[in-house]
Protein backbone atom coordinates (compact mmCIF):
# COMPACT_ATOMS: atom_id res chain seq x y z
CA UNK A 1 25.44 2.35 2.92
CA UNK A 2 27.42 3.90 0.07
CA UNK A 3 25.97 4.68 -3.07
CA UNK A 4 23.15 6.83 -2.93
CA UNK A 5 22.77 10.00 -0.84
CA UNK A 6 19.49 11.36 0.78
CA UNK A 7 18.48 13.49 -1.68
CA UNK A 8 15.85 15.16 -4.31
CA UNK A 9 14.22 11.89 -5.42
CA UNK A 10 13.80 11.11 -9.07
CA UNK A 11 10.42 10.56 -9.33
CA UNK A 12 7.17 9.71 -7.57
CA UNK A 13 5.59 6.63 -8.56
CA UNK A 14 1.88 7.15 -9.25
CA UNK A 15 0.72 3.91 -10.71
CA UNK A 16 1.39 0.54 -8.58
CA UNK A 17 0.00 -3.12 -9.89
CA UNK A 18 0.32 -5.67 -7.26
CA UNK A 19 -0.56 -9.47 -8.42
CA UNK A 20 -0.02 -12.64 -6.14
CA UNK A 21 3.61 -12.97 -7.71
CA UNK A 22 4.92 -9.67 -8.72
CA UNK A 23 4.88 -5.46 -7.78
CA UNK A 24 4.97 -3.36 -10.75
CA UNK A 25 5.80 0.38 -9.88
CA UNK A 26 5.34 3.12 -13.21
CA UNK A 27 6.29 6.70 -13.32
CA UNK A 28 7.15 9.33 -15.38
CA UNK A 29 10.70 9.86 -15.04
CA UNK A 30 14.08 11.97 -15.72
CA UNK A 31 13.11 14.29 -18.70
CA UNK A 32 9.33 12.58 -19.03
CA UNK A 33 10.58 9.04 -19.84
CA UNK A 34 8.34 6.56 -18.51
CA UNK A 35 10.25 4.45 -15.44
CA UNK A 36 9.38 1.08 -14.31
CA UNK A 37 10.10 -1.12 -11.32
CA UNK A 38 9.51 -4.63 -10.73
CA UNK A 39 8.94 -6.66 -7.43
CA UNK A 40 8.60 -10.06 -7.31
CA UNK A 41 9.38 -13.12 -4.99
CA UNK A 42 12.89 -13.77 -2.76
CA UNK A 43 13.93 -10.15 -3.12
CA UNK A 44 14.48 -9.98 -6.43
CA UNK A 45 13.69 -6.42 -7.88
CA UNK A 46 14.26 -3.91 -10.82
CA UNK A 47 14.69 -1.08 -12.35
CA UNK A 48 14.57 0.84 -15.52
CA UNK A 49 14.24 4.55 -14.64
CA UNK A 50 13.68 5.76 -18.56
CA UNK A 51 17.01 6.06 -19.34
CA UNK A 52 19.14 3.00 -18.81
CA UNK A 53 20.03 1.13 -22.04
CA UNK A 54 19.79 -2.42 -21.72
CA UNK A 55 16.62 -2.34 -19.87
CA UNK A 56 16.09 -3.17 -16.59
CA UNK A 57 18.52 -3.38 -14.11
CA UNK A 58 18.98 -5.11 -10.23
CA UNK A 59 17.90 -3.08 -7.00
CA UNK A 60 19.17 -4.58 -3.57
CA UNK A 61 16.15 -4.41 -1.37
CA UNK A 62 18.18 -5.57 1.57
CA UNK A 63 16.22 -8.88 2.18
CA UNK A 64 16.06 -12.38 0.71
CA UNK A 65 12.40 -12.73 1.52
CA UNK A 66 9.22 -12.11 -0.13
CA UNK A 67 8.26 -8.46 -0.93
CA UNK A 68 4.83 -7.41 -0.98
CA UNK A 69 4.09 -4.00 -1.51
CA UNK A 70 5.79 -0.67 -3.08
CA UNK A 71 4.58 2.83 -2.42
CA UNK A 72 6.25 6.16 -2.90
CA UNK A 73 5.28 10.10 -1.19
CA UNK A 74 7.26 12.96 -3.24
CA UNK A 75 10.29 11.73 -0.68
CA UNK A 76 10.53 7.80 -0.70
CA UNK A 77 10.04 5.08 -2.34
CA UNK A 78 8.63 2.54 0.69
CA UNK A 79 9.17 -1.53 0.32
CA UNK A 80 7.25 -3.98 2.85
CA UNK A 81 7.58 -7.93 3.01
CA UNK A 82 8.09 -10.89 4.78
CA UNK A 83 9.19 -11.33 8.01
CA UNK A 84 8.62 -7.40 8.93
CA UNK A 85 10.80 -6.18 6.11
CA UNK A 86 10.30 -2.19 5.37
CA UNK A 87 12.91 -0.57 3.38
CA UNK A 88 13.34 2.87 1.68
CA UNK A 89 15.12 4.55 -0.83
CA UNK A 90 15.36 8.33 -1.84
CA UNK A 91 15.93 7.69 -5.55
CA UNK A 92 15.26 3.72 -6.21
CA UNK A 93 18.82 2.43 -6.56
CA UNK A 94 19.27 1.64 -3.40
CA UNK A 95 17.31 0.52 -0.52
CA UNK A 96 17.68 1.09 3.03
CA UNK A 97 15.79 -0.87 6.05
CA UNK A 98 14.05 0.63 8.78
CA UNK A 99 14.78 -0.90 11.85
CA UNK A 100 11.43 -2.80 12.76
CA UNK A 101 11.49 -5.45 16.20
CA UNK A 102 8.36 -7.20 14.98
CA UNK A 103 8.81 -9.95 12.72
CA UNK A 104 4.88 -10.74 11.32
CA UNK A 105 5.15 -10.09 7.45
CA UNK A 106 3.91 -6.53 6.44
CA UNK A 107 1.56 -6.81 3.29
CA UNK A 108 1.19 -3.07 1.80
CA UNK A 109 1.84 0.49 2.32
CA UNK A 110 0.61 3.61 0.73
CA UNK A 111 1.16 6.97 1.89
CA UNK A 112 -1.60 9.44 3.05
CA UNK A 113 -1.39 13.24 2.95
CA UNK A 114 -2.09 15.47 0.25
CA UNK A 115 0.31 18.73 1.85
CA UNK A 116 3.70 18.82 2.95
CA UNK A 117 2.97 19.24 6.09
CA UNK A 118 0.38 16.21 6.40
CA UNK A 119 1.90 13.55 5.27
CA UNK A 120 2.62 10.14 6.39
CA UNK A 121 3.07 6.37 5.59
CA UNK A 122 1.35 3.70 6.56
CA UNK A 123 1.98 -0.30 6.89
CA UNK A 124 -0.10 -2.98 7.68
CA UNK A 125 0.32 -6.78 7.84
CA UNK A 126 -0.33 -10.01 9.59
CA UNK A 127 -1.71 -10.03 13.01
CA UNK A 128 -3.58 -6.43 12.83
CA UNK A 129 -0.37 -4.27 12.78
CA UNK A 130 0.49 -1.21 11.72
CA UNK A 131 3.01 0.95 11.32
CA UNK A 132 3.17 4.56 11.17
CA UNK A 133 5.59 7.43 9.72
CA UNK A 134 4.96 11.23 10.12
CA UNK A 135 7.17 13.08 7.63
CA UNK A 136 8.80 15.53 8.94
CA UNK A 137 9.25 19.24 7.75
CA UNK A 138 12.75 18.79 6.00
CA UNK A 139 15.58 21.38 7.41
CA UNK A 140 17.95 21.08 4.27
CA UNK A 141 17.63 17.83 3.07
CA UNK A 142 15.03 14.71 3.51
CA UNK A 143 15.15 12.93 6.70
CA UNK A 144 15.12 9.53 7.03
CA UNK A 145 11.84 7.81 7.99
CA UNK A 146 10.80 6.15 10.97
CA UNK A 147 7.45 4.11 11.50
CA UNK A 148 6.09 3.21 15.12
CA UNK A 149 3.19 0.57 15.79
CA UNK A 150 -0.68 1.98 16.24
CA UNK A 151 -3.67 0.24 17.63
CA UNK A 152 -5.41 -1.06 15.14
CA UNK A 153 -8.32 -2.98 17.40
CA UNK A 154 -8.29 -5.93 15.58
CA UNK A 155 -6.10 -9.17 15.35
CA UNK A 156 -6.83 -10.19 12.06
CA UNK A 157 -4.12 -10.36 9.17
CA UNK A 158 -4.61 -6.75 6.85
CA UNK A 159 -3.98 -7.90 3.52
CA UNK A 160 -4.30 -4.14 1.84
CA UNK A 161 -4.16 -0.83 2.54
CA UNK A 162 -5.41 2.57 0.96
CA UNK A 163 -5.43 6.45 1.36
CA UNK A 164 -8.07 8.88 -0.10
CA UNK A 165 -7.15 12.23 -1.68
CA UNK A 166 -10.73 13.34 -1.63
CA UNK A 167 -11.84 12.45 1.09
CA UNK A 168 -10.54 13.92 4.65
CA UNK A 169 -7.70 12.54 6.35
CA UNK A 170 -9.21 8.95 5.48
CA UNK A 171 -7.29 5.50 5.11
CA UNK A 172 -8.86 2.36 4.47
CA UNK A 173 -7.22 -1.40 5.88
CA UNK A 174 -9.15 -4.82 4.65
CA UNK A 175 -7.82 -8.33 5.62
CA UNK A 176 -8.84 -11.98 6.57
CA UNK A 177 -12.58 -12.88 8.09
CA UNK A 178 -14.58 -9.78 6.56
CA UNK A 179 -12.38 -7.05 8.40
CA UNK A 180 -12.56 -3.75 7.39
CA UNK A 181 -10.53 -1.11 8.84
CA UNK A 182 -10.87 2.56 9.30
CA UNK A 183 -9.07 6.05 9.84
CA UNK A 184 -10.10 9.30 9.90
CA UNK A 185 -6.75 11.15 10.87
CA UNK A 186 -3.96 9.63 8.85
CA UNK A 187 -3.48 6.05 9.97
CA UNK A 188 -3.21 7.32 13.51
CA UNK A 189 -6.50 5.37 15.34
CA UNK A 190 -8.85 3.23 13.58
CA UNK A 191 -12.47 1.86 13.98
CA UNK A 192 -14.31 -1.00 12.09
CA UNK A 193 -16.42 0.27 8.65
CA UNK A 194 -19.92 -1.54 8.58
CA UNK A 195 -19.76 -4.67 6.40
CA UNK A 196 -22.49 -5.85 5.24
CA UNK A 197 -23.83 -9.44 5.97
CA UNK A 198 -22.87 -12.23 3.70
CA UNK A 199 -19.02 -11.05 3.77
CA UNK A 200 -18.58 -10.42 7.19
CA UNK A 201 -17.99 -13.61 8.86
CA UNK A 202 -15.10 -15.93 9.18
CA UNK A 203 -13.80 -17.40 5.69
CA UNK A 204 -14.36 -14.03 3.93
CA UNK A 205 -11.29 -12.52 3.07
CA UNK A 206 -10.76 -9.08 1.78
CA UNK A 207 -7.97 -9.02 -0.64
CA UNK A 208 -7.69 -5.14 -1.86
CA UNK A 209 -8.84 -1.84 -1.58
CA UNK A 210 -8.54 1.22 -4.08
CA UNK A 211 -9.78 4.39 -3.82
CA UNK A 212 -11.30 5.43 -6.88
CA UNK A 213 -9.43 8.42 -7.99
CA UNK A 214 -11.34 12.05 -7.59
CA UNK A 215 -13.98 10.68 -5.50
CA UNK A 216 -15.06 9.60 -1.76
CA UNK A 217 -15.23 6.20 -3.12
CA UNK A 218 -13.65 2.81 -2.11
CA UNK A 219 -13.73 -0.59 -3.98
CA UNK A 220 -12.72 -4.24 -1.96
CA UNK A 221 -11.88 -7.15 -3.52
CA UNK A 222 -13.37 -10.44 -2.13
CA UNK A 223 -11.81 -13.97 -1.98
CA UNK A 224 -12.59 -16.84 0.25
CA UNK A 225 -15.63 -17.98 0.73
CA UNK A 226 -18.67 -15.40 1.06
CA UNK A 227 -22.38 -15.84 0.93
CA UNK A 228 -23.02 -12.07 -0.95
CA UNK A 229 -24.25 -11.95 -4.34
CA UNK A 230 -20.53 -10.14 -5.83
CA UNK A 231 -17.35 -10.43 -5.36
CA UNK A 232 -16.61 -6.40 -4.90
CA UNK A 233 -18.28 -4.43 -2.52
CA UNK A 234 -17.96 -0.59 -2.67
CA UNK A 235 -18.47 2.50 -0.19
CA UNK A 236 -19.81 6.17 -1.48
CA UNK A 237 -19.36 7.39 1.70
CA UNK A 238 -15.63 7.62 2.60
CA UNK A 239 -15.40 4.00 3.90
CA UNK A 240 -18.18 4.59 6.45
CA UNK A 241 -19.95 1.79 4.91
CA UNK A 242 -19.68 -0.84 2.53
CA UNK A 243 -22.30 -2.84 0.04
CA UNK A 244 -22.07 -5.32 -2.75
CA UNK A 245 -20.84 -3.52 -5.31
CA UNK A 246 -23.83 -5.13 -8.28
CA UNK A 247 -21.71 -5.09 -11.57
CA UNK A 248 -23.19 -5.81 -15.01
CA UNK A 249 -22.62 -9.03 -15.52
CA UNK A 250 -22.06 -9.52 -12.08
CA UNK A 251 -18.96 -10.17 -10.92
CA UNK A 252 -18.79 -13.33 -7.94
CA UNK A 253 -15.49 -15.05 -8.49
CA UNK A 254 -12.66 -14.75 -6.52
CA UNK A 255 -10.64 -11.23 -6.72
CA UNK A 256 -6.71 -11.47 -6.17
CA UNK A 257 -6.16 -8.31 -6.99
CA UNK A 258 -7.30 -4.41 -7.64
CA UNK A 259 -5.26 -1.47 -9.83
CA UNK A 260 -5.98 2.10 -9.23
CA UNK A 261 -3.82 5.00 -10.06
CA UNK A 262 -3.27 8.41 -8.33
């Protein structure tokens, strides 16, 4: 696809808001100006990296459908959506797909790695699946990624996804009917974190996860119907474990979504 090469990326993004209706993406970019890029429903996305006068301007994501998620490594920006959508893009302009046979929507991404030689990507979506990139070592240029499925051991739809600088080599999944997901070596196998009763049954759905930024810690956002006394429950211990998280005032309504920044 013409247009944009593979090459030194802009920028990182390092701050990602997801809501129920839109994606929004911030970074510092070209010469310290603050970028921005917006996600929303249908495909429609875009961009204002800083610089552009006008404001914002149109990114082909290469798909009509419903996009989900952004993420971005010091490589790639990553896109997941409906229908098994994953894109990239070296520089945010222009996005690329990754070939990707299954067709079950993919609801986030995040990356997970904190050297250049440990990092990788990782999807998840409906049905329990995930997808996997290793980054290469680049030999004069980026190389283009590729993701391939891991067992997850469960079948239930992963709504969010979420990688832990502190902490080693851990990423944490949540999804539908009180699962939570976890891995200790980058995405690559994964076990089920203790939940504790009241959220672990069938209704309860997990909506996000964030790892609180400098520590072991992980926050999940509750929705559904539950029978615990809050509507976040929180683990000190890497994602081992998880508890009501008891806010003051307590928090028990329904949460849609969770920020964090890197």
């Amino acid at each position: 696809m013409p247009g944009e090469s593979v090459g030194t990326p802009h920028f990182p993004y390092r701050s990602i808001f997801r809501t129920p209706d839109r994606i929004q993406a911030a970074a510092k970019g070209p010469g310290g100006n603050t970028a921005l890029f917006l996600a929303g429903t249908n495909g429609g996305s875009w961009r204002n990296d800083g610089l552009t006068v006008g404001g914002f301007v149109p990114v082909d994501m290469m798909t009509d459908g419903r996009i989900n998620a952004l993420a971005s490594d010091n490589d790639f920006i990553f896109a997941v959506g409906q229908g098994g959508h994953l894109a990239w893009s070296s520089q945010g302009s222009e996005f690329r797909v990754v070939p990707n046979p299954d067709l079950n929507d993919l609801n986030d991404v995040t990356y997970a790695g904190v050297n250049a030689t440990d990092r990788f990507r990782v999807a998840v979506g409906a049905g329990g699946r995930i997808l996997r990139s290793v980054r290469p070592i680049p030999t004069g240029g980026l190389v283009p990624p590729t993701f391939s499925p891991v067992t997850s051991n469960t079948t239930q739809t992963l709504n969010a996804v979420a990688f832990c600088s502190s902490c080693t080599n851990v990423v944490v999944a949540v999804g539908a009917n009180g699962t939570i997901i976890r891995s200790t070596d980058f995405g690559a196998t994964w076990s089920a974190a203790t939940v504790p009763a009241g959220y672990n049954g069938v209704g309860t759905n997990f909506t996000d996860v964030v790892n609180v930024p400098g520590t072991t810690n992980f926050i999940v956002g509750v929705g559904g119907s539950w029978s615990g006394t809050s509507s976040l429950l929180r683990s000190t211990d890497s994602g081992a474990t998880f508890s009501a998280f008891a806010t003051t005032p307590l928090l028990n309504t329904a949460i849609t979504a969770l920020h964090g920044e890197s």
